[in-house]
N, C-alpha and C. Protein backbone atom coordinates (compact mmCIF):
# COMPACT_ATOMS: atom_id res chain seq x y z
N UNK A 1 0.84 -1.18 0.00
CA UNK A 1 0.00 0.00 0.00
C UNK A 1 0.88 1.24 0.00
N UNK A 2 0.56 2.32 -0.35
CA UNK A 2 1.34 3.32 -0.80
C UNK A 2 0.11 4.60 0.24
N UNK A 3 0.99 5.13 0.29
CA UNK A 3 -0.21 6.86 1.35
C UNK A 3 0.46 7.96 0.84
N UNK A 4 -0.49 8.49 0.62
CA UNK A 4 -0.59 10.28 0.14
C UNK A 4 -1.27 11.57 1.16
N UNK A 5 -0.35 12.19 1.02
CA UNK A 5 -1.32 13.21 1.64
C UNK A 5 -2.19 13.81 0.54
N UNK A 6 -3.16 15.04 0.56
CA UNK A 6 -4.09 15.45 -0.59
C UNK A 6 -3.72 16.79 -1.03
N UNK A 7 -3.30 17.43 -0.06
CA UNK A 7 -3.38 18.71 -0.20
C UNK A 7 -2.13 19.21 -1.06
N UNK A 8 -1.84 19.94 -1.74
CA UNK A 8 -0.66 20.49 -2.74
C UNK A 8 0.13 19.03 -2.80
N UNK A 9 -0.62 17.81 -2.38
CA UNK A 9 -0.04 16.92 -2.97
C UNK A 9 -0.37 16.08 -4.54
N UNK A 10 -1.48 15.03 -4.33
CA UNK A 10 -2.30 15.09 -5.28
C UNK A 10 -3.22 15.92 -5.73
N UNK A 11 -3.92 16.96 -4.86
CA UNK A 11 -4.46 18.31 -5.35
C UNK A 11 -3.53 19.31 -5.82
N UNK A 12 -3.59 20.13 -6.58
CA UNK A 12 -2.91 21.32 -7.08
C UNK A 12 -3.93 22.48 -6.11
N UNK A 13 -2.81 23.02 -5.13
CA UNK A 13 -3.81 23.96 -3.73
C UNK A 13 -4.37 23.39 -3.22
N UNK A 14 -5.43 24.04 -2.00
CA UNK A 14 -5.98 23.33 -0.85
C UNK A 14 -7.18 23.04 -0.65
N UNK A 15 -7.82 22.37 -0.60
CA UNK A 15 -9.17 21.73 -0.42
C UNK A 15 -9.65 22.84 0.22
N UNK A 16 -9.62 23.10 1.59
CA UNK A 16 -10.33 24.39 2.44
C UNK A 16 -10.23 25.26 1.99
N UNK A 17 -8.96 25.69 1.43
CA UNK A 17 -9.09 26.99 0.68
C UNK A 17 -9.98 27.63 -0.53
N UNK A 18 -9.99 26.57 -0.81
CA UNK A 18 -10.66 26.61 -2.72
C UNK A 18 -12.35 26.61 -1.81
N UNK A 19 -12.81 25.73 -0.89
CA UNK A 19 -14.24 25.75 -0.34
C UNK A 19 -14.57 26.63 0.17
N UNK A 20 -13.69 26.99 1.29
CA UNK A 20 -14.33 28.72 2.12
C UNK A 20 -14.63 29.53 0.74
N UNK A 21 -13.81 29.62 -0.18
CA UNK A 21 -14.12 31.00 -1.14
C UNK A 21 -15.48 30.10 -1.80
N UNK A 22 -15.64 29.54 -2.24
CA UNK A 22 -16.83 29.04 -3.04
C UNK A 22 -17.78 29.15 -1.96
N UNK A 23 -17.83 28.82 -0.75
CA UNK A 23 -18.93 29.21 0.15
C UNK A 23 -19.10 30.43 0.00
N UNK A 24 -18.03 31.25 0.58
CA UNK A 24 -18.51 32.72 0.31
C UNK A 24 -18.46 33.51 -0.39
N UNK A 25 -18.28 32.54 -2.04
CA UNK A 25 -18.58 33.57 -3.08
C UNK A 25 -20.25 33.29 -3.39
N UNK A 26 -20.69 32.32 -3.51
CA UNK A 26 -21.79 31.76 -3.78
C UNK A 26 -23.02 31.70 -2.94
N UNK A 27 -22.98 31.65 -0.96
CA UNK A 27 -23.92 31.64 -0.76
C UNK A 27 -23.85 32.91 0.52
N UNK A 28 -24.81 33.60 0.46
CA UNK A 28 -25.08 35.32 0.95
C UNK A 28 -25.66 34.61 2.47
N UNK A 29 -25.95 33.52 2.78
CA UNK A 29 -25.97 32.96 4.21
C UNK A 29 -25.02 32.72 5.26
N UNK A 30 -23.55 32.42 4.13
CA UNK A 30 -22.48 32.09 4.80
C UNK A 30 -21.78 33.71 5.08
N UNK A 31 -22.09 34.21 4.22
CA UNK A 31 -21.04 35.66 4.44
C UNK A 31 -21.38 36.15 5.78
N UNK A 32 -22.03 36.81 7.05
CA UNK A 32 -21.70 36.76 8.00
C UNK A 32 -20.93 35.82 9.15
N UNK A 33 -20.52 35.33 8.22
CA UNK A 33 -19.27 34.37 9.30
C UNK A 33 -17.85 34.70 8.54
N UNK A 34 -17.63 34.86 7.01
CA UNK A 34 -16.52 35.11 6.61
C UNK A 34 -15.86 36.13 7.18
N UNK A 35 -15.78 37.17 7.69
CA UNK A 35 -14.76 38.12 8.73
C UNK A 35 -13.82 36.95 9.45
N UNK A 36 -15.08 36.55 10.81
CA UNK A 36 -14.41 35.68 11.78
C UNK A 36 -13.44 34.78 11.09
N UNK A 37 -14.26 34.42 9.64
CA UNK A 37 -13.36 32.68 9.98
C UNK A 37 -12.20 32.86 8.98
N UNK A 38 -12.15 34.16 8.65
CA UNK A 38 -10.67 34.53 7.61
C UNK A 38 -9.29 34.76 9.07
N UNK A 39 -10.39 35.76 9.69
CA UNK A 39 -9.88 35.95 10.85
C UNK A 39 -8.82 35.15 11.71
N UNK A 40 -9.88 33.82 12.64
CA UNK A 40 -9.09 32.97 12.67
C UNK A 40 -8.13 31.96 11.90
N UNK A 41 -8.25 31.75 10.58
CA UNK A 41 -7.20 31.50 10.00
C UNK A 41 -6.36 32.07 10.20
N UNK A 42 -5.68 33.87 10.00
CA UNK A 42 -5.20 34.29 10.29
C UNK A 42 -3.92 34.12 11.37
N UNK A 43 -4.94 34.43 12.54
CA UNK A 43 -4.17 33.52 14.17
C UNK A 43 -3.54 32.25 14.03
N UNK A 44 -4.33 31.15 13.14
CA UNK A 44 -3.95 29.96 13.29
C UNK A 44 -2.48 30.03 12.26
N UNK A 45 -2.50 30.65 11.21
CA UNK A 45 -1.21 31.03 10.40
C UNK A 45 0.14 31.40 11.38
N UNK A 46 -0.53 32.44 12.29
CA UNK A 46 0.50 33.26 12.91
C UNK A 46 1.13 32.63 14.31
N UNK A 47 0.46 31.27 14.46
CA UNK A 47 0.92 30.19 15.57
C UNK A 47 -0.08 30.81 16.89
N UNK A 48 -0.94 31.99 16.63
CA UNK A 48 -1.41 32.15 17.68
C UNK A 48 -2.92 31.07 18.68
N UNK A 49 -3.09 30.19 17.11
CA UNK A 49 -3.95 29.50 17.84
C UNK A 49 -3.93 27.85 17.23
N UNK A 50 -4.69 26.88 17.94
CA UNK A 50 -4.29 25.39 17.28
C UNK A 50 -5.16 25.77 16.17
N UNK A 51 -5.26 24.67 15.07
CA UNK A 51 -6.45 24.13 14.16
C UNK A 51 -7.99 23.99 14.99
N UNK A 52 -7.31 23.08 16.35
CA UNK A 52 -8.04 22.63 16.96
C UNK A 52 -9.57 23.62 17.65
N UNK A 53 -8.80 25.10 17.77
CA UNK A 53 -9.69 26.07 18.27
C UNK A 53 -9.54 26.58 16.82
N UNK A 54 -9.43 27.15 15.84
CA UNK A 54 -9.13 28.12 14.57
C UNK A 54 -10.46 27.22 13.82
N UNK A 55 -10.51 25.98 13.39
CA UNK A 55 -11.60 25.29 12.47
C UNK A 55 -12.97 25.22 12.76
N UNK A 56 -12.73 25.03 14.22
CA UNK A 56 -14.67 24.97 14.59
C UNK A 56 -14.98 26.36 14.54
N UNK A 57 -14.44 27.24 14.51
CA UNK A 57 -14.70 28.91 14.29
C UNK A 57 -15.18 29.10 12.63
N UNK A 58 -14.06 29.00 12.25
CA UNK A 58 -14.25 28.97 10.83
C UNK A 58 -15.68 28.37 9.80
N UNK A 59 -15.56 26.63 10.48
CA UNK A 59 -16.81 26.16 10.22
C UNK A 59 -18.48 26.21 10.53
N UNK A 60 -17.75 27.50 11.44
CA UNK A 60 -19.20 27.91 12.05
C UNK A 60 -20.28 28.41 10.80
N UNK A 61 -20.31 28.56 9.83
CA UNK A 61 -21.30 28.77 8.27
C UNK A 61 -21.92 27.55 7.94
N UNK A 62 -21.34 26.16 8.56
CA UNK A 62 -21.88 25.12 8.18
C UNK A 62 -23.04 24.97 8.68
N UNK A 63 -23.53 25.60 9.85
CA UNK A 63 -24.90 24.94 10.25
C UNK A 63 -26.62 26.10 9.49
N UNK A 64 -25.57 26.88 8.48
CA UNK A 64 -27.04 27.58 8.04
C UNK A 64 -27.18 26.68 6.94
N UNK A 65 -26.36 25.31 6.88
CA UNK A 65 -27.06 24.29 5.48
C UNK A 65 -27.37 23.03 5.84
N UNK A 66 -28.96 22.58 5.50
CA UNK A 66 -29.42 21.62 5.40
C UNK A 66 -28.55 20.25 4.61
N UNK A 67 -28.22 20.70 3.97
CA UNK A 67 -27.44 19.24 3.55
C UNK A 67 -26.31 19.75 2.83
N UNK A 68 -25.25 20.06 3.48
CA UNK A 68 -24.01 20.23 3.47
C UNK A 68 -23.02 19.15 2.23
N UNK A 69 -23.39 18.00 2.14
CA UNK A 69 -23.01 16.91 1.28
C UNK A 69 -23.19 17.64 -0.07
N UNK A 70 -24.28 17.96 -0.72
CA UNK A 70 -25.03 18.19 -1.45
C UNK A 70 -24.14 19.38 -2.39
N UNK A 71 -23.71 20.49 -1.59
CA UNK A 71 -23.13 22.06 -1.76
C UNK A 71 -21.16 21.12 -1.44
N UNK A 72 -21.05 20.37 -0.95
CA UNK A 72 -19.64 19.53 -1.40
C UNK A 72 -19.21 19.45 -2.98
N UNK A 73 -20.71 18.26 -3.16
CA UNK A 73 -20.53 17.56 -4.15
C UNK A 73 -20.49 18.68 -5.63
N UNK A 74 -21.47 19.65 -5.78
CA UNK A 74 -21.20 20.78 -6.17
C UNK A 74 -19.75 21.36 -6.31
N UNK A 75 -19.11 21.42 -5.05
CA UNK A 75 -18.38 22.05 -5.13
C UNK A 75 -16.70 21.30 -5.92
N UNK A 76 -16.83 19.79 -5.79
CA UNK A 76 -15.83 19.28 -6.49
C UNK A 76 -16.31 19.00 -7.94
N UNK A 77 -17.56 19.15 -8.28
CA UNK A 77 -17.94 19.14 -9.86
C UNK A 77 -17.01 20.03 -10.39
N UNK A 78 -16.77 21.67 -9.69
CA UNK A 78 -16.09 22.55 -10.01
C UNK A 78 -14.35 22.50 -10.10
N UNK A 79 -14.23 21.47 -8.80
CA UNK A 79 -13.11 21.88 -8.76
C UNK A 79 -12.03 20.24 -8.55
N UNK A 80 -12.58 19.40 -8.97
CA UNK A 80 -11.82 18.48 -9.65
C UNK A 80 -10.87 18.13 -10.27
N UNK A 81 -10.98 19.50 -11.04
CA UNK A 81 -9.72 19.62 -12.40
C UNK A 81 -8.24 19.65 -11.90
N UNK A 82 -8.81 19.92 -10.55
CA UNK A 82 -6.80 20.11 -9.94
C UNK A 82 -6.33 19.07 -9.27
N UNK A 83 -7.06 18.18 -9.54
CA UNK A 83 -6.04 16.73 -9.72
C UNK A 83 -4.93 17.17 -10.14
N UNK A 84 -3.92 16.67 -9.60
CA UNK A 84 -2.58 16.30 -10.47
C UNK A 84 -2.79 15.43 -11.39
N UNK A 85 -2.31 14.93 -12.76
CA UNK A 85 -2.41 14.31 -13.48
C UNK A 85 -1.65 13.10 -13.24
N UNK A 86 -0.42 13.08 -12.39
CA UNK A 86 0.23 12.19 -12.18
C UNK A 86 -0.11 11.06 -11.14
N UNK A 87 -1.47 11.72 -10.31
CA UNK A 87 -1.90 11.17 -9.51
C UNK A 87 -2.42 9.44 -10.46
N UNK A 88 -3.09 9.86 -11.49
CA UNK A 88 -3.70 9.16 -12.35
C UNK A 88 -3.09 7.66 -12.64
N UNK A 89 -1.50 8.01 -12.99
CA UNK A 89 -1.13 6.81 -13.20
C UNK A 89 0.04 5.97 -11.83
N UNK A 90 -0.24 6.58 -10.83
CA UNK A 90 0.29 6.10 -9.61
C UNK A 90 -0.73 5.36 -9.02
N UNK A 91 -1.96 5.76 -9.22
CA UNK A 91 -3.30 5.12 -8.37
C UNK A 91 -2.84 3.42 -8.15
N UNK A 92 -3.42 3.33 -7.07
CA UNK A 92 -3.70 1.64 -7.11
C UNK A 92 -4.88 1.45 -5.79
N UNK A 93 -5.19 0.31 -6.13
CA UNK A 93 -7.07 0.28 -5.39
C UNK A 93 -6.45 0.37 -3.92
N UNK A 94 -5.47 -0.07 -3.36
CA UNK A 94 -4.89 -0.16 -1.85
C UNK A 94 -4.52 1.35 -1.40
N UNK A 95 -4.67 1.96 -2.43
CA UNK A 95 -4.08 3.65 -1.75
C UNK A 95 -4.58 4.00 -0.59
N UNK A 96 -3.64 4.91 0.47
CA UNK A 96 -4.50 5.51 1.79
C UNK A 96 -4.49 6.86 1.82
N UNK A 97 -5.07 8.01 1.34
CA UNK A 97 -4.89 9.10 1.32
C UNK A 97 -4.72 9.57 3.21
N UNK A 98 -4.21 10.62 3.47
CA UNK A 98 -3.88 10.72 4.68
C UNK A 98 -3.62 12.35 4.80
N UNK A 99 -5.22 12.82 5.39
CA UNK A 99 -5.29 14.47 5.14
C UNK A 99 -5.80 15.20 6.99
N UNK A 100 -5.46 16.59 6.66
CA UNK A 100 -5.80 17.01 7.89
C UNK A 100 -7.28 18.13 7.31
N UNK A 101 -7.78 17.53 5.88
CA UNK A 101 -9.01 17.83 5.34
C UNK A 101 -10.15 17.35 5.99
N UNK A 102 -11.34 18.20 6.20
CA UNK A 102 -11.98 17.49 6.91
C UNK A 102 -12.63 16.49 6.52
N UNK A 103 -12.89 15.10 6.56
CA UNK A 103 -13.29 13.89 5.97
C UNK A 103 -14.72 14.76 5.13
N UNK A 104 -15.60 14.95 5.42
CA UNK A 104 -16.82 15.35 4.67
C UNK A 104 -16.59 15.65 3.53
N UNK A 105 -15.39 16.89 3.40
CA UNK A 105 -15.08 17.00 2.13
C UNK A 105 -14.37 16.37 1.36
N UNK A 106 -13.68 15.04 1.56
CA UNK A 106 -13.15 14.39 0.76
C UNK A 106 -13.65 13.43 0.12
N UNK A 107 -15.00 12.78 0.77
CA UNK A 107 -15.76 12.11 0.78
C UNK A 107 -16.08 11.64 -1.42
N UNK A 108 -16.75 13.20 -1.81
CA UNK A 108 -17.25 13.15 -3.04
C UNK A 108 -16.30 12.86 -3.81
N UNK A 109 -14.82 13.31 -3.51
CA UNK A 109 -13.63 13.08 -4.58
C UNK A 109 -13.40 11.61 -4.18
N UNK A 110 -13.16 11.39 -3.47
CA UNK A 110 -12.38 10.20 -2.71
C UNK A 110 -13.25 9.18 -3.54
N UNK A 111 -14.78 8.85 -3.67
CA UNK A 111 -15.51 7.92 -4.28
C UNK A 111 -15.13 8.24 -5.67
N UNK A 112 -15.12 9.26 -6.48
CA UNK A 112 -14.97 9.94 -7.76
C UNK A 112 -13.43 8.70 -7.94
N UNK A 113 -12.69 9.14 -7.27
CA UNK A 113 -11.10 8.95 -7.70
C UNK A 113 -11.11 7.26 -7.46
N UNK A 114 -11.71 6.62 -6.72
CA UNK A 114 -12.44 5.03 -6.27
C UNK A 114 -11.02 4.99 -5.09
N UNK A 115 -10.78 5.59 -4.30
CA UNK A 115 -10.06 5.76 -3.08
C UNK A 115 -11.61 5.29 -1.88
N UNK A 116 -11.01 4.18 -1.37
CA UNK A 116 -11.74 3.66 -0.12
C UNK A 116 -11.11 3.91 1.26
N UNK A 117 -9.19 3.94 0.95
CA UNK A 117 -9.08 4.34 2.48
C UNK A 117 -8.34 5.76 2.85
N UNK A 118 -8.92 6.07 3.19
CA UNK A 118 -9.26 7.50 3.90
C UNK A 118 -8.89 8.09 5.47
N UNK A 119 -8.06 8.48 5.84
CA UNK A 119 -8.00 8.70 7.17
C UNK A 119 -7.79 10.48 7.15
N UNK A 120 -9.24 11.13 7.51
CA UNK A 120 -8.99 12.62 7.54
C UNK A 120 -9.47 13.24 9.07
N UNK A 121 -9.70 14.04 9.04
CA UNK A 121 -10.12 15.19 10.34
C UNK A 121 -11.20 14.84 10.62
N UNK A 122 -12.12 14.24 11.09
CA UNK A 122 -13.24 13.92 11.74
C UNK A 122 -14.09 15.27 12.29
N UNK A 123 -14.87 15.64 11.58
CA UNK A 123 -15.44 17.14 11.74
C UNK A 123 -16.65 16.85 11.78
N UNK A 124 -17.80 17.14 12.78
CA UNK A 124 -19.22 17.33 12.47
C UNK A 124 -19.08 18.06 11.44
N UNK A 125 -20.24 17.79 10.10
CA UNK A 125 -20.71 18.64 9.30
C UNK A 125 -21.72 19.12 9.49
N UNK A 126 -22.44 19.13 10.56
CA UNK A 126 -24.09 20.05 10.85
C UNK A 126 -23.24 21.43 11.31
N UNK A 127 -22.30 21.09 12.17
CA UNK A 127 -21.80 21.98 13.23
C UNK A 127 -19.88 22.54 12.99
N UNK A 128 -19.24 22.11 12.50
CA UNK A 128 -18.22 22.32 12.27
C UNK A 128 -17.39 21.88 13.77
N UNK A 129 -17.88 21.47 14.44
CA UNK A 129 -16.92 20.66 15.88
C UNK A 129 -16.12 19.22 15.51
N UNK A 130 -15.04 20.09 15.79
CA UNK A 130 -14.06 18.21 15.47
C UNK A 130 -14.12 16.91 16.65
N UNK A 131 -14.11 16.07 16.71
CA UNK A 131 -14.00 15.05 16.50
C UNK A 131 -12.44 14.40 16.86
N UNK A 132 -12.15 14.90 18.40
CA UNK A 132 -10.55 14.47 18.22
C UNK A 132 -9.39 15.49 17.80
N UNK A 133 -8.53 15.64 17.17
CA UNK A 133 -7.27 15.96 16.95
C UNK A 133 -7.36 16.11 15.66
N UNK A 134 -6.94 17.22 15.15
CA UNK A 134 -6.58 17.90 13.70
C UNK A 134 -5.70 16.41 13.19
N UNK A 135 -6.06 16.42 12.27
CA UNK A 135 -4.75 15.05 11.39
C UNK A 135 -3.93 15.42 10.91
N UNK A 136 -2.56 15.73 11.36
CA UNK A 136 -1.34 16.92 11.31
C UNK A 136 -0.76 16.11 12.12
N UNK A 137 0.80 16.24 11.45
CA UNK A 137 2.22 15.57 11.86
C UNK A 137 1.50 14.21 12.80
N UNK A 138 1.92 14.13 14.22
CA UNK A 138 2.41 12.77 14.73
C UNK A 138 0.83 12.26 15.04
N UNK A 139 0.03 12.92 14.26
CA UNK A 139 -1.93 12.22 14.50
C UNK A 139 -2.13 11.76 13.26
N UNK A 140 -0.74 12.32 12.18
CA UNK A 140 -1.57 11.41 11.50
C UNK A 140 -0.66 9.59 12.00
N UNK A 141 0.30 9.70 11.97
CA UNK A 141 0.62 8.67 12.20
C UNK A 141 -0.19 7.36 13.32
N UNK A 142 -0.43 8.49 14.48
CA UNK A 142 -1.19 7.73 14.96
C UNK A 142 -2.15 6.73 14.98
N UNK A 143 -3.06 7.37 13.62
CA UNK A 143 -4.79 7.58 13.32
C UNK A 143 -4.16 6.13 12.44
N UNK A 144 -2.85 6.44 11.96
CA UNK A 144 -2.32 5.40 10.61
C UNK A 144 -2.59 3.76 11.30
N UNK A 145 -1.73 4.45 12.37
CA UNK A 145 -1.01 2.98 13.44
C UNK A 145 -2.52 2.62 14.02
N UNK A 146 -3.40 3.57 14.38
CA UNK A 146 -4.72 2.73 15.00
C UNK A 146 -5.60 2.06 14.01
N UNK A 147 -5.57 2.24 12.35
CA UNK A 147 -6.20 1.35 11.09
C UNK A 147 -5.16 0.25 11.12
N UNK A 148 -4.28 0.66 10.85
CA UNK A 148 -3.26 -0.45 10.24
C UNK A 148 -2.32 -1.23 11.27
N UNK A 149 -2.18 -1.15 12.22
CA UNK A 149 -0.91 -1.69 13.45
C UNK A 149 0.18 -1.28 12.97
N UNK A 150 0.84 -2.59 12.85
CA UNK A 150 2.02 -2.25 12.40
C UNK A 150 2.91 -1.95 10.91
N UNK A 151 1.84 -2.37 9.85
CA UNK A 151 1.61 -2.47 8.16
C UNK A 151 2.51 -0.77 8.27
N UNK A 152 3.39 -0.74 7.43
CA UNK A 152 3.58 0.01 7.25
C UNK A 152 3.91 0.51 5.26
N UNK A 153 3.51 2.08 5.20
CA UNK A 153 2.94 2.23 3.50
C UNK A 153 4.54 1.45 2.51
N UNK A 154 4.52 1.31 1.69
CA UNK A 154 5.56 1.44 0.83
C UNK A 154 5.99 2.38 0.45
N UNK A 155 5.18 3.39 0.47
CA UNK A 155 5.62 5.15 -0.41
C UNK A 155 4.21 5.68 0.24
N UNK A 156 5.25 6.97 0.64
CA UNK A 156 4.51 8.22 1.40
C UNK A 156 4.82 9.39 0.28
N UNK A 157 3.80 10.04 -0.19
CA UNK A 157 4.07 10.93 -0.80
C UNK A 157 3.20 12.65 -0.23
N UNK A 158 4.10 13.37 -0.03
CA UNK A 158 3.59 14.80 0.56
C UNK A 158 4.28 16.04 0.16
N UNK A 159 3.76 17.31 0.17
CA UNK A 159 4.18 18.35 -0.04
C UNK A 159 4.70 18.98 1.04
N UNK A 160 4.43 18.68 2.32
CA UNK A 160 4.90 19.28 3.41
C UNK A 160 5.58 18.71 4.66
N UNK A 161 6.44 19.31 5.36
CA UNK A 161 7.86 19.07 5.90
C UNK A 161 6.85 18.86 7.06
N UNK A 162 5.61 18.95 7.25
CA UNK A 162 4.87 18.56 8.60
C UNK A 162 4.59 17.16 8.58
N UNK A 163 5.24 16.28 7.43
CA UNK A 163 4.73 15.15 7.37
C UNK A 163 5.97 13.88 7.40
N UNK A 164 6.58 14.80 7.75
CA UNK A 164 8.11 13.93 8.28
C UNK A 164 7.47 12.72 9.31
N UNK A 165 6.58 12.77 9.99
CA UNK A 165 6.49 11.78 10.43
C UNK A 165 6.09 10.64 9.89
N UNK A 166 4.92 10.58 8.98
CA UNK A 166 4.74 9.65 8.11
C UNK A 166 5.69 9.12 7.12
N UNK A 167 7.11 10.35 6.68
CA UNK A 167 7.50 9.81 5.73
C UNK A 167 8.61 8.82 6.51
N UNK A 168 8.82 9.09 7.59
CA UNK A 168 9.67 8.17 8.48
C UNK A 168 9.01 6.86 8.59
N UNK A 169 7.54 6.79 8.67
CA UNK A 169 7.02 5.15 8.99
C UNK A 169 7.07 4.85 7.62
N UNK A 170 7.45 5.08 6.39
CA UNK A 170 7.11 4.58 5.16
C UNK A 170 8.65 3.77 4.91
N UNK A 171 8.49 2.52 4.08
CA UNK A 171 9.70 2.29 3.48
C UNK A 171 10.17 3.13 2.92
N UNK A 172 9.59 4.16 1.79
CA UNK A 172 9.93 5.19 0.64
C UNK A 172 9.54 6.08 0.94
N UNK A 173 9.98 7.88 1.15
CA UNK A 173 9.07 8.85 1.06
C UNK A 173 9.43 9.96 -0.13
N UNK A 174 8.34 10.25 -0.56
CA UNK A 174 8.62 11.34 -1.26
C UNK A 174 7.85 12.90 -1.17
N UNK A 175 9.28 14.00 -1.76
CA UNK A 175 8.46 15.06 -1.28
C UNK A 175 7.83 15.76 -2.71
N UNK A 176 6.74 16.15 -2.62
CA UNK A 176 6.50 16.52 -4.15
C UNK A 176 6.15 17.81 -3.97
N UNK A 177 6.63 18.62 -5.04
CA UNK A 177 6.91 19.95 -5.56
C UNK A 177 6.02 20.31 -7.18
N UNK A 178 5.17 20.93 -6.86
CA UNK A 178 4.28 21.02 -7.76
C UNK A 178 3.88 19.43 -8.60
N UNK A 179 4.64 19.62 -9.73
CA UNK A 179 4.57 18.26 -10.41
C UNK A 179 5.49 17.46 -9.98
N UNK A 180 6.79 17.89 -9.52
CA UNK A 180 7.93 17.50 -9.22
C UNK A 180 8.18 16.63 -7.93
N UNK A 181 8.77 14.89 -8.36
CA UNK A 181 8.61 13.96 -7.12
C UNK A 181 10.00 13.66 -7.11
N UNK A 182 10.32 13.62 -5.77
CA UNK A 182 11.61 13.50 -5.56
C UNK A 182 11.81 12.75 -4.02
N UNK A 183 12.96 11.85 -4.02
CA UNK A 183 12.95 11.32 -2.54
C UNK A 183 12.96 12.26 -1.66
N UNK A 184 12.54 11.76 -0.72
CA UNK A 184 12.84 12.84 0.76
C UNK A 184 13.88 12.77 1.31
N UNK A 185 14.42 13.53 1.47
CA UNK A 185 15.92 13.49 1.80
C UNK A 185 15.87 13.65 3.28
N UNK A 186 15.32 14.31 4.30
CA UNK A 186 15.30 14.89 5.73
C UNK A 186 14.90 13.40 6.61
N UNK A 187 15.27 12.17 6.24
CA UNK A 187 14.43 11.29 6.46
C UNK A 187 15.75 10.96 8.04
């Protein structure tokens, strides 16, 4: 089995990022929460606050929608296209994507792409309250080690130096740079 992270990895940019703006370009319900929840991003950028307090803030727009799934699935009709292409011919049915995205939203791609294992951020979607621990550096490993024991991936592939921990449990890691895959060297 081989694990990926999603974000500027097999996505080109960030899942949350690309959604907050489509929320609040598109629906005039969510825009009284966009201040706050740019806001706390902000803090959470500047180390002043965890994910852990910064996301349920942010996701606070989720509960003016009845079916949240629905305005997802929408939203990756749109934005699909930033697959990496290379993702395409690396696939294999055993893949484990491994994101600190919140599962809800990966949900519509993840079936799209025929990815079954999945280990992301556990987020109410009525409410935007997590569910545990942001899935970032040594949670994700954790979250890895509590599916799998001791199985460890063949190839870890990520864009970010926060994921040194996973690329350490992998036989192989790699760090990828736009299109660009290359071993991980910091190992």
């Amino acid at each position: 089995m081989n694990a990926y992270d999603f974000d500027d990895t097999i996505l080109s940019g960030d899942t949350e990022v690309y959604f907050w703006k489509y929320i609040f370009d598109n629906f005039k319900k969510a825009l009284p929460y966009k201040e706050q929840a740019y806001k706390y991003r902000k803090l959470q950028q500047e180390g002043k606050c965890s994910r852990e307090i910064s996301r349920p803030v942010i996701y606070r727009f989720l509960k003016e929608f009845d079916d949240i799934s629905e305005v997802v699935t929408k939203f990756w009709a749109l934005h699909e296209k930033f697959i990496k292409p290379w993702y395409a011919l690396a696939y294999e049915k055993t893949d484990v994507i491994i994101s600190g995205t919140p599962l809800f939203l990966l949900k519509p791609i993840m079936q799209k792409l025929g990815i079954k294992n999945v280990i992301a951020t556990k987020m109410d979607e009525r409410t935007g309250e997590l569910d545990g621990l942001w899935n970032y550096g040594e949670e994700k490993v954790r979250r890895f080690k509590e599916i799998y024991g001791d199985i460890r991936p063949e190839k870890f592939y990520s864009d970010s130096l926060s994921d040194l921990p996973m690329a350490r449990l992998a036989k192989e890691a790699f760090i990828v740079r736009n299109d660009d895959i290359s071993p991980w060297s910091d190992l």
